[in-house]
C-alpha atoms as a PDB file:
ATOM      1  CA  UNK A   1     -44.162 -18.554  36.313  1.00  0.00           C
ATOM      2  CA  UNK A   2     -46.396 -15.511  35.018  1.00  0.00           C
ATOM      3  CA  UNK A   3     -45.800 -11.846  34.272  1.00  0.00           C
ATOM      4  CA  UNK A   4     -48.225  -8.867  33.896  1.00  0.00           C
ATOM      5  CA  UNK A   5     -47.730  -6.617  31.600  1.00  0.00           C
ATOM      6  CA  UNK A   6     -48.805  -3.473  30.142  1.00  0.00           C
ATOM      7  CA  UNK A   7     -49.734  -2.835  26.297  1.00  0.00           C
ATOM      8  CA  UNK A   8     -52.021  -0.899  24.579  1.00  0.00           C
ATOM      9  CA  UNK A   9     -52.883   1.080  27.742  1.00  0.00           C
ATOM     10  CA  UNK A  10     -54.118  -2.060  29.093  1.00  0.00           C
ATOM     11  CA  UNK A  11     -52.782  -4.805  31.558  1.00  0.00           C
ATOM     12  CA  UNK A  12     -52.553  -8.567  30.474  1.00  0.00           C
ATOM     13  CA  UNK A  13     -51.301 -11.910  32.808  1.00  0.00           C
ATOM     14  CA  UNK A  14     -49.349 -13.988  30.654  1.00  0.00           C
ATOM     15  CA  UNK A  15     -47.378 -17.449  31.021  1.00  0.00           C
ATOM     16  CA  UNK A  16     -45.266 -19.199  28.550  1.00  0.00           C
ATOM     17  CA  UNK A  17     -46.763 -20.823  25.864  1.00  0.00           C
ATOM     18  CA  UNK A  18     -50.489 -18.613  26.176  1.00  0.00           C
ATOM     19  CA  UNK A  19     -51.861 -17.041  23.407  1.00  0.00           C
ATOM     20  CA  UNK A  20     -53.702 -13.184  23.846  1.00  0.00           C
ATOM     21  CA  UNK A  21     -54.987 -10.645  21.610  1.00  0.00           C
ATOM     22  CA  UNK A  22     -53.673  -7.305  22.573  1.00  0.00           C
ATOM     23  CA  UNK A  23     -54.000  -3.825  20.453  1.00  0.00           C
ATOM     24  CA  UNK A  24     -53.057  -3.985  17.356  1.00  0.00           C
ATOM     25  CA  UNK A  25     -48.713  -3.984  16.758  1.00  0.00           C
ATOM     26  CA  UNK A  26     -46.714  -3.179  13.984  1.00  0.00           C
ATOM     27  CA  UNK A  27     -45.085  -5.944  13.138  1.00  0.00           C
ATOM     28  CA  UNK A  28     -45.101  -8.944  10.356  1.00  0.00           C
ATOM     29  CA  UNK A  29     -46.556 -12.333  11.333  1.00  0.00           C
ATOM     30  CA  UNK A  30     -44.358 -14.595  12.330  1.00  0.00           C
ATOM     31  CA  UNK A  31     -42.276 -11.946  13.742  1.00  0.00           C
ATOM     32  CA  UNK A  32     -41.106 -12.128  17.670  1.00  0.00           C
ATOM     33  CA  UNK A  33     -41.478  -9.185  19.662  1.00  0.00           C
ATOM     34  CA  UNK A  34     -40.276  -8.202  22.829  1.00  0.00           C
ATOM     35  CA  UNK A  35     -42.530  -5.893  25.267  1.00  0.00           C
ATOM     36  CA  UNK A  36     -40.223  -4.513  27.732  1.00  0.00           C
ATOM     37  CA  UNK A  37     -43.294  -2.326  30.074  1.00  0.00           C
ATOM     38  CA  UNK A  38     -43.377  -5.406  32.644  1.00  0.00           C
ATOM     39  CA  UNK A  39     -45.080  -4.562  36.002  1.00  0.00           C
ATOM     40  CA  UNK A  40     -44.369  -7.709  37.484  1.00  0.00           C
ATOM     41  CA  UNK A  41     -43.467 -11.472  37.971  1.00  0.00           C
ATOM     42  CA  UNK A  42     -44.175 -14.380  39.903  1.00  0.00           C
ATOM     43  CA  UNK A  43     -42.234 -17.490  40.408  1.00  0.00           C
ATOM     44  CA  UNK A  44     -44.105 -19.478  43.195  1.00  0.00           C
ATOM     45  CA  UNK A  45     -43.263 -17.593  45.742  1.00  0.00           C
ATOM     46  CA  UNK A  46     -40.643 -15.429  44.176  1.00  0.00           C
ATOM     47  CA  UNK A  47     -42.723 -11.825  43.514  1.00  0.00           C
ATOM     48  CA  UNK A  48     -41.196  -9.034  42.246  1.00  0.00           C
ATOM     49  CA  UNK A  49     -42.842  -5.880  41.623  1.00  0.00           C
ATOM     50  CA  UNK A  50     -42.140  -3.089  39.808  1.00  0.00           C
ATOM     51  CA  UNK A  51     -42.720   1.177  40.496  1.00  0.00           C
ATOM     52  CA  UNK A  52     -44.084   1.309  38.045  1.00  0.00           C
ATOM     53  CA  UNK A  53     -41.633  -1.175  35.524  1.00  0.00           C
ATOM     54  CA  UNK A  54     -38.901  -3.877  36.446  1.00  0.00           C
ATOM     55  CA  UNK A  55     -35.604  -2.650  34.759  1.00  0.00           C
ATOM     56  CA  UNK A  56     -33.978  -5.504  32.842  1.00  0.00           C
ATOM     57  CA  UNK A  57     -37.091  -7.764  32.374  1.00  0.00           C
ATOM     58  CA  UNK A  58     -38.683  -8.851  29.045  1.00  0.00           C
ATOM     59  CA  UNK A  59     -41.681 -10.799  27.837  1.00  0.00           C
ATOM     60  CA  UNK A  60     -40.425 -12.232  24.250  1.00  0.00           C
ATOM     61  CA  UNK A  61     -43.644 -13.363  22.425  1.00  0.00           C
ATOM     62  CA  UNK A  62     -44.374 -13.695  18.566  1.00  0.00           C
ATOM     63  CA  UNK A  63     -46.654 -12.513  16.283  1.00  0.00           C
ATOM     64  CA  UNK A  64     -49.757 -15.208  15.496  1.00  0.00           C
ATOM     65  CA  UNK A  65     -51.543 -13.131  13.692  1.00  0.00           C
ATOM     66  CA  UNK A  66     -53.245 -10.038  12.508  1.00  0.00           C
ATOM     67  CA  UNK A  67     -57.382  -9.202  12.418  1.00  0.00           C
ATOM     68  CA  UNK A  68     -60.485  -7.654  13.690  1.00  0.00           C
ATOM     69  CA  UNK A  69     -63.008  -8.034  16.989  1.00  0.00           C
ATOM     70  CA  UNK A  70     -66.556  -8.571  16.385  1.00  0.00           C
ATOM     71  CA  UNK A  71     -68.740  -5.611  15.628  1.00  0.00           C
ATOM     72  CA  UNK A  72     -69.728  -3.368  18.475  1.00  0.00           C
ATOM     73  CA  UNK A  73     -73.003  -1.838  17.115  1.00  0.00           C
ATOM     74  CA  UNK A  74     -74.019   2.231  18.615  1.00  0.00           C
ATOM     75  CA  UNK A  75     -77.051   3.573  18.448  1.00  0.00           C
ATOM     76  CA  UNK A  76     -78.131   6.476  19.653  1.00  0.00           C
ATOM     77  CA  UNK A  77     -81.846   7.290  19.937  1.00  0.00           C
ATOM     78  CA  UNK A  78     -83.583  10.118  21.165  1.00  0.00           C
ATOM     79  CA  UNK A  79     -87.263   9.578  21.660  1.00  0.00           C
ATOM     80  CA  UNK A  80     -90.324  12.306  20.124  1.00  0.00           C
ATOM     81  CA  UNK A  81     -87.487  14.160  18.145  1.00  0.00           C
ATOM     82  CA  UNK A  82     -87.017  11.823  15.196  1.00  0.00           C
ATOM     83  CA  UNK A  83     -83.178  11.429  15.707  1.00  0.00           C
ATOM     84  CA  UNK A  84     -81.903   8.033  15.584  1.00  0.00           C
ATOM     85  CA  UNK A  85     -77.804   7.736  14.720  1.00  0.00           C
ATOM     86  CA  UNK A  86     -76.602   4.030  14.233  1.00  0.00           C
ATOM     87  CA  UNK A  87     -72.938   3.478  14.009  1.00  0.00           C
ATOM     88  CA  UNK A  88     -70.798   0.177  13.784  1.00  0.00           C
ATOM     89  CA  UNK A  89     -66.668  -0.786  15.216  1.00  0.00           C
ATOM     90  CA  UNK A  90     -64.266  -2.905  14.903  1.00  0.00           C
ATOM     91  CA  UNK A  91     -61.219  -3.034  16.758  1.00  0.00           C
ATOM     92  CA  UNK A  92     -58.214  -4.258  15.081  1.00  0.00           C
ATOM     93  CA  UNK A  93     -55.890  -6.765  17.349  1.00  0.00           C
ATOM     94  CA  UNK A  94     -52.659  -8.690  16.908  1.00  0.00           C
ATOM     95  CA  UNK A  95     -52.451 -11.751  18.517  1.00  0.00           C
ATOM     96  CA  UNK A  96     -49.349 -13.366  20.096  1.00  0.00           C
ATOM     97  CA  UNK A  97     -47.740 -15.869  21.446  1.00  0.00           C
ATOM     98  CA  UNK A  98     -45.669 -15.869  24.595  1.00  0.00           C
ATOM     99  CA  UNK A  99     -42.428 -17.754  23.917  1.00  0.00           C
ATOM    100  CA  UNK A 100     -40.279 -16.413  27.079  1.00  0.00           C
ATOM    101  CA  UNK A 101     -40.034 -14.391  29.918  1.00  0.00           C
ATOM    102  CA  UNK A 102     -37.158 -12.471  31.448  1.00  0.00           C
ATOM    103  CA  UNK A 103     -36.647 -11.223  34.487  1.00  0.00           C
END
């Protein structure tokens, strides 16, 4: 059994017991959550799909922890003009758990 859902502005598969890093959430570690924007969910051959949510169905998951991606470095370089900009990121994430889903 597996669910998509939608966090962050981005999609994610998940199945009980998997572990993903989404955007990061406000919440403590330790902490279970429940993301109710679920697009869809499989059971073998049991689909159901949602326009765009299903009403009633949960993904339960908890909170692992708390941190930051790798570095993205930027650099921007124009050639003859003596510009060069460098410029460094690090996106913060929450990772969780997936404990249960409902639907």
């Amino acid at each position: 059994m597996y669910a998509v859902i939608q966090t962050g502005g981005k999609q994610y598969r998940v199945a009980e017991g998997s572990t993903l890093k989404v955007e990061k959430l406000v919440a403590d570690e330790g902490a279970s959550i429940e993301l109710d924007k679920v697009l869809m969910i499989a059971d073998g051959d049991n689909i159901k799909v949602g326009a765009p949510y299903l009403d009633g169905s949960t993904v339960t998951a908890t909170v692992k922890s708390h941190g930051r991606g790798k570095k993205v470095h930027i650099l921007k370089f124009k050639r003859r003009k003596h510009h060069m900009k460098r410029q460094g990121h690090r996106q913060a994430f929450t990772e969780l758990e997936v404990t249960g889903i409902k639907g």
